[in-house]
C-alpha atoms as a PDB file:
ATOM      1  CA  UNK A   1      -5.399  33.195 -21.610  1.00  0.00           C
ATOM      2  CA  UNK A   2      -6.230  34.838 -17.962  1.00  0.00           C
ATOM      3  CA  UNK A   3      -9.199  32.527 -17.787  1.00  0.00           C
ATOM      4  CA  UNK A   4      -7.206  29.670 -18.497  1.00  0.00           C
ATOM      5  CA  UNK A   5      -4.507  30.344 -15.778  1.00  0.00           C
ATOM      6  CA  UNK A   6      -7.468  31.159 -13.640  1.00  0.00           C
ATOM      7  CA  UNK A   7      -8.629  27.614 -14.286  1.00  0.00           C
ATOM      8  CA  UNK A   8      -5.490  26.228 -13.704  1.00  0.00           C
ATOM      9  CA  UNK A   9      -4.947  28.112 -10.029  1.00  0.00           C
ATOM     10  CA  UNK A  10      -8.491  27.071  -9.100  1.00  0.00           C
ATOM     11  CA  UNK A  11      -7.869  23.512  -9.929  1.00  0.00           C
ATOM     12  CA  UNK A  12      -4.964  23.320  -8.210  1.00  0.00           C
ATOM     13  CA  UNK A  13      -6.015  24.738  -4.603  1.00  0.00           C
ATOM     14  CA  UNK A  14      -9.448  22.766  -4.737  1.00  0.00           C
ATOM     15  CA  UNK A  15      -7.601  19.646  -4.763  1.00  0.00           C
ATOM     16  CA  UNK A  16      -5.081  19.718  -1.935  1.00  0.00           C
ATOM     17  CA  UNK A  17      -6.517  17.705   0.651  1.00  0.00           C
ATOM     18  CA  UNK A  18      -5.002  18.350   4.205  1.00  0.00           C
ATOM     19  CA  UNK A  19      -5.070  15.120   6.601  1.00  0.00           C
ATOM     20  CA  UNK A  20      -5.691  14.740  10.750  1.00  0.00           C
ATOM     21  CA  UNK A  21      -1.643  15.777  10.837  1.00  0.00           C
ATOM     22  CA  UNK A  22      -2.419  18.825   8.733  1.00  0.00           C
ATOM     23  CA  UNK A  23      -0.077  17.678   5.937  1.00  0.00           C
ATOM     24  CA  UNK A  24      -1.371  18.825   2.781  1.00  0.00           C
ATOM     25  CA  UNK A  25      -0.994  16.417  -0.251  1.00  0.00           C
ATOM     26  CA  UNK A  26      -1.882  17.595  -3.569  1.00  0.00           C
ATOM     27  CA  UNK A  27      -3.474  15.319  -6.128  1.00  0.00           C
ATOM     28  CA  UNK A  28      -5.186  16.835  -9.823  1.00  0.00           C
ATOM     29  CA  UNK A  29      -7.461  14.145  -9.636  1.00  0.00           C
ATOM     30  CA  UNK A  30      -9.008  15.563  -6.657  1.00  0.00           C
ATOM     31  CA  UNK A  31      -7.761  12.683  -3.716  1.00  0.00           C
ATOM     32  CA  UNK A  32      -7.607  10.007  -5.971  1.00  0.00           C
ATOM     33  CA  UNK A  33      -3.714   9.380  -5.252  1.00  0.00           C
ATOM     34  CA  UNK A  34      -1.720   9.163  -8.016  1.00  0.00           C
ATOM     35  CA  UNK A  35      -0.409   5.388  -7.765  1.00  0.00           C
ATOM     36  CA  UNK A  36      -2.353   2.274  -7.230  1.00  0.00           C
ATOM     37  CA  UNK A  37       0.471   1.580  -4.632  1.00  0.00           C
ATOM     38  CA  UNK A  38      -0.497   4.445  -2.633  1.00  0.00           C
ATOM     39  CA  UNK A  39      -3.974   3.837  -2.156  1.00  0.00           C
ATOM     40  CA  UNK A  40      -3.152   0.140  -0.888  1.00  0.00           C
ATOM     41  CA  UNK A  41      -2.190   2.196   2.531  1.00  0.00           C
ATOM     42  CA  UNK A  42       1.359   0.645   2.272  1.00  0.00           C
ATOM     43  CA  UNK A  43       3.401   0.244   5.982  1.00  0.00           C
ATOM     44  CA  UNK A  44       6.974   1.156   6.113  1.00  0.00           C
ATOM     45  CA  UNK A  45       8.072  -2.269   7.268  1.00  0.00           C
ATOM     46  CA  UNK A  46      10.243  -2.467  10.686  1.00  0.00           C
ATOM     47  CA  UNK A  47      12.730  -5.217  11.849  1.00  0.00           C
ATOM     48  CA  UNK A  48      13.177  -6.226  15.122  1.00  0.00           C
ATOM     49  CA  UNK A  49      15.646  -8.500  16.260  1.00  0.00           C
ATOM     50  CA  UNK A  50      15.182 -11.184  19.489  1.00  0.00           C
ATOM     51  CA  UNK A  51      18.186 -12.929  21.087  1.00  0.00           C
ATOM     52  CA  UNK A  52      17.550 -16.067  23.106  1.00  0.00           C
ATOM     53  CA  UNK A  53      19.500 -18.843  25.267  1.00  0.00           C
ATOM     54  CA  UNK A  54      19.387 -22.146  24.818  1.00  0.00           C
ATOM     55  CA  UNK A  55      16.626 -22.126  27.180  1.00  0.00           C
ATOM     56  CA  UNK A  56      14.407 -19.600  24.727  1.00  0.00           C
ATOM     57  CA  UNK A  57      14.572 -17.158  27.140  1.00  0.00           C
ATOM     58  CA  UNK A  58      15.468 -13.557  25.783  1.00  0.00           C
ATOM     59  CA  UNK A  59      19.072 -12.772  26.965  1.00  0.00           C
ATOM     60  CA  UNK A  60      18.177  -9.145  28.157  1.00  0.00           C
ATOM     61  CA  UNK A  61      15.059 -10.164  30.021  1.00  0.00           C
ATOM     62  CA  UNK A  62      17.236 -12.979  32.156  1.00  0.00           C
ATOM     63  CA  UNK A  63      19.911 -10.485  32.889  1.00  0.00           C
ATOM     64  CA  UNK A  64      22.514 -12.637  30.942  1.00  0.00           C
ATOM     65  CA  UNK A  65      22.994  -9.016  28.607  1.00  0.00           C
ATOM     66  CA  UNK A  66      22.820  -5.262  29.895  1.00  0.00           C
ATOM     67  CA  UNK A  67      20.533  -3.142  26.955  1.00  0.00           C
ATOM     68  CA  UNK A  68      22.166  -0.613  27.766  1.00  0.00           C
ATOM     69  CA  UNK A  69      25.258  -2.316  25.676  1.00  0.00           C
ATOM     70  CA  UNK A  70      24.033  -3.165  22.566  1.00  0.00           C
ATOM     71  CA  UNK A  71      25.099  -0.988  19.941  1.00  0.00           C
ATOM     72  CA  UNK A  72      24.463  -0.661  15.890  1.00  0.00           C
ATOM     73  CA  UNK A  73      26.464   0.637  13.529  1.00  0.00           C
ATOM     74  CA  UNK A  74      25.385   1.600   9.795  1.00  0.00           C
ATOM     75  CA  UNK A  75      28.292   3.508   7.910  1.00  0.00           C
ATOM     76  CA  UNK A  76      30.168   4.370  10.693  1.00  0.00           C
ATOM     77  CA  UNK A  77      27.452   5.614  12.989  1.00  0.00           C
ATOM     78  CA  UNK A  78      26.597   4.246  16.006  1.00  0.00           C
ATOM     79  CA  UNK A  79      23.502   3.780  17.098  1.00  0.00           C
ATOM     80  CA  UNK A  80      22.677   3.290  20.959  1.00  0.00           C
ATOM     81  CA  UNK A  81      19.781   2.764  22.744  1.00  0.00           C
ATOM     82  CA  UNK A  82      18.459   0.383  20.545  1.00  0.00           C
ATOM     83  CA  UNK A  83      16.450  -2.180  22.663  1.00  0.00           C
ATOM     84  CA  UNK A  84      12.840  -1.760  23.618  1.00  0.00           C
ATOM     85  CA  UNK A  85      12.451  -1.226  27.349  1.00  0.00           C
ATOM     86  CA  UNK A  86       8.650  -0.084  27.039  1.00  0.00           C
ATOM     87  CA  UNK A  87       6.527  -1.169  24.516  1.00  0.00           C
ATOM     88  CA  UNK A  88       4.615  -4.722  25.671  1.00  0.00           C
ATOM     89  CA  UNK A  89       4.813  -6.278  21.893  1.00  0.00           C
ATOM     90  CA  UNK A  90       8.268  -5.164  21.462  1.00  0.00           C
ATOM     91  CA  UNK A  91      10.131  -5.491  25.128  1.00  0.00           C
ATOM     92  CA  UNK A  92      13.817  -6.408  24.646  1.00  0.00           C
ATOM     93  CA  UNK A  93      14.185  -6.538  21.138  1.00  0.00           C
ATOM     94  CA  UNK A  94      16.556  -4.318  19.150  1.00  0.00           C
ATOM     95  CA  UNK A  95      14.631  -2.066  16.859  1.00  0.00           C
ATOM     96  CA  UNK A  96      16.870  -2.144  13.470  1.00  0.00           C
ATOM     97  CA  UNK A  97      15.823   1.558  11.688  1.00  0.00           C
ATOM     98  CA  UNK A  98      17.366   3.633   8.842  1.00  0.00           C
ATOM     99  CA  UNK A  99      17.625   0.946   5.874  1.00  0.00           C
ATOM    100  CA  UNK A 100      16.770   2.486   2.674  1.00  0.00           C
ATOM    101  CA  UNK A 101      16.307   0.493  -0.670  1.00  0.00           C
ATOM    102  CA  UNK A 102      19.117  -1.790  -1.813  1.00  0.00           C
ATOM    103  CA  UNK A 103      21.724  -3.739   0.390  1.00  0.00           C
ATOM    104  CA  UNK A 104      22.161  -1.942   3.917  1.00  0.00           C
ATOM    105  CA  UNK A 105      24.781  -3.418   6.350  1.00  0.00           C
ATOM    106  CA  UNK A 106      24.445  -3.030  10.038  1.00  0.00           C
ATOM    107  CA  UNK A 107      26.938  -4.310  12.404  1.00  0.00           C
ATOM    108  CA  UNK A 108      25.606  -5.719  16.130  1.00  0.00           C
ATOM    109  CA  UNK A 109      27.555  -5.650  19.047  1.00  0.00           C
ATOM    110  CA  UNK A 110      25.393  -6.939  22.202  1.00  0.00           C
ATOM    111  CA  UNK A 111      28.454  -5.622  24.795  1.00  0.00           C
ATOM    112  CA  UNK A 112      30.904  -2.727  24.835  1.00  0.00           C
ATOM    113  CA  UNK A 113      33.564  -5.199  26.379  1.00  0.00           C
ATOM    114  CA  UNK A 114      32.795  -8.083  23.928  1.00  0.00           C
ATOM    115  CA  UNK A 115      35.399  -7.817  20.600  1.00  0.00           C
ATOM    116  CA  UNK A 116      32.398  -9.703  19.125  1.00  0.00           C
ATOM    117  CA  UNK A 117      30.759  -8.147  16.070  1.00  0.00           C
ATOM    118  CA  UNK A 118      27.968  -9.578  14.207  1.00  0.00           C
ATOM    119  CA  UNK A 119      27.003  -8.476  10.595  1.00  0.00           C
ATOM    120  CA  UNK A 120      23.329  -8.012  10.008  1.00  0.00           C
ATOM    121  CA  UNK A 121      22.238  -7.659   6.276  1.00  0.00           C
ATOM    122  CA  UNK A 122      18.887  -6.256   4.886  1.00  0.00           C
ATOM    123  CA  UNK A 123      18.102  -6.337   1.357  1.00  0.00           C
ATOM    124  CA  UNK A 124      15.062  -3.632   0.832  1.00  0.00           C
ATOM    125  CA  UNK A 125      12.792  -2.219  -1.801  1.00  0.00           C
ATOM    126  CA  UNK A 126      11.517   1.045  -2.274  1.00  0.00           C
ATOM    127  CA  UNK A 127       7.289   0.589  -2.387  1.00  0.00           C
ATOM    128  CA  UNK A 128       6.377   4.059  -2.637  1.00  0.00           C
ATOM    129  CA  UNK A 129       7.148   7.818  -1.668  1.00  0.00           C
ATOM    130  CA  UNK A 130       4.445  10.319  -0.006  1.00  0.00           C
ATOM    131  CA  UNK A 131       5.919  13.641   0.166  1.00  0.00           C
ATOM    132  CA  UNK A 132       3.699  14.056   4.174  1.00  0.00           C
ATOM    133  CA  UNK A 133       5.244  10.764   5.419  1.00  0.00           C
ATOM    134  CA  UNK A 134       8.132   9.778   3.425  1.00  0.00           C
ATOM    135  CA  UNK A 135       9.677   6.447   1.662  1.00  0.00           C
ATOM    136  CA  UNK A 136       7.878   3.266   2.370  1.00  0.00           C
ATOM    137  CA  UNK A 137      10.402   0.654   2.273  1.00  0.00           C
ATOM    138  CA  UNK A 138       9.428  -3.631   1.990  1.00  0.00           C
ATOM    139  CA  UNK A 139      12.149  -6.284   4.003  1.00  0.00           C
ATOM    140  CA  UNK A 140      13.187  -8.673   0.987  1.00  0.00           C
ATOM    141  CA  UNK A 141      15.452 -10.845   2.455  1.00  0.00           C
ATOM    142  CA  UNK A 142      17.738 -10.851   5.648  1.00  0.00           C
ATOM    143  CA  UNK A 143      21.567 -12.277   6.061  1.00  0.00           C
ATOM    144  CA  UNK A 144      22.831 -12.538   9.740  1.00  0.00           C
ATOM    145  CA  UNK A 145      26.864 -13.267   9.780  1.00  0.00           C
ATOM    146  CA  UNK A 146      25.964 -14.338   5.995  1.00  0.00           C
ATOM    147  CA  UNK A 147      23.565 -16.811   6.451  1.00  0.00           C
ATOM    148  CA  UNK A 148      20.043 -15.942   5.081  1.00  0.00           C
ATOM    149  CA  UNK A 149      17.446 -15.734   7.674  1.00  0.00           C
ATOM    150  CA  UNK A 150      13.566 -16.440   8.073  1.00  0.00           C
ATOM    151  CA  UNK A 151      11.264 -13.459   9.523  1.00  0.00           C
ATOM    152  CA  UNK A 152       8.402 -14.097  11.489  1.00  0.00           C
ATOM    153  CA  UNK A 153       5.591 -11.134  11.169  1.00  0.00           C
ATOM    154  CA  UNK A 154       4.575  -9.697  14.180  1.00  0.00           C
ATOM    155  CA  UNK A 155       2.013  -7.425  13.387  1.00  0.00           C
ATOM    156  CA  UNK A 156       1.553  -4.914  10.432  1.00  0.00           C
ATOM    157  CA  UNK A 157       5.138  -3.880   9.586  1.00  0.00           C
ATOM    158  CA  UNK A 158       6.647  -5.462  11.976  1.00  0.00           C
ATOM    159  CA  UNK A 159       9.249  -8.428  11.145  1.00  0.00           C
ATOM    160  CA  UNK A 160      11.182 -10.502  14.320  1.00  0.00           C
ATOM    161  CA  UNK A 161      14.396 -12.743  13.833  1.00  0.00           C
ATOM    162  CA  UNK A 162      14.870 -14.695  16.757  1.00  0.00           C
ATOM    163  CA  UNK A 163      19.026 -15.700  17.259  1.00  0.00           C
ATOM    164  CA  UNK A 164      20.022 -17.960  19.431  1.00  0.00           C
ATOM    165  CA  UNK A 165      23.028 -16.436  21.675  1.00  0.00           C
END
């Protein structure tokens, strides 16, 4: 019976693997992961949202909005800060985070003085779950103000709907 727990122990420690962020993931099949899903390398998909003129021009770019005032709210908490000042593929577009799997409803407001509030709505599936980097989570289907929308991919995991303002 010792021999057999023995077994057991060694098994267990020679199969952790630890990765280049020193999380350790533990697999008995020693780093063959335990769902096909997980080996395909799956990318927790992102939404970004882009708000032109008439012109196409992006309405923080021009000046015509401050990004500074654009907030987000998701069950009562608001969420500021939310457009991209920095990053060259994403520059002034509102980064739309925290969805989880299921129906999640986000209301936009692009001004604190503006009694204007637009309802975002992302439908979301849960792909798979890695205990080192968390729930990765696929964009079905998007509803601005109720009206279903069309995503244009960006690069890996990222999804951009353009409104016109």
């Amino acid at each position: 019976m010792k021999r057999l727990a023995l077994v057991g122990i060694i098994l267990l420690f020679s199969s952790c693997i630890e990765d280049e962020g020193g999380c350790v993931r533990v697999s008995p099949f020693g780093g063959v992961p335990f769902t096909s899903k997980a080996s395909k390398g799956i990318i927790n998909e992102q939404l970004l949202l882009e708000y032109i003129d008439t012109d196409g021009e992006n309405i923080f770019e021009n000046g015509s909005y401050d990004p500074d005032g654009v907030t987000l709210n998701k069950n009562g908490e608001l969420y500021t800060d939310v457009v991209d000042l920095y990053n060259e593929e994403t520059k002034y577009l509102i980064w739309v985070g925290g969805y989880s799997e299921g129906k999640n409803l986000f209301a936009v407001s692009l001004a604190p003085t503006s009694s204007r509030i637009d309802h975002l709505t992302v439908y979301a599936t849960l792909l798979d779950f890695d205990g080192c980097t968390g729930p990765s989570v696929a964009i079905d289907s998007v509803f601005y103000n109720e009206e279903k929308q069309t995503l244009k991919k960006l690069s890996a995991g990222l999804k951009k709907l353009t409104l016109t303002q």
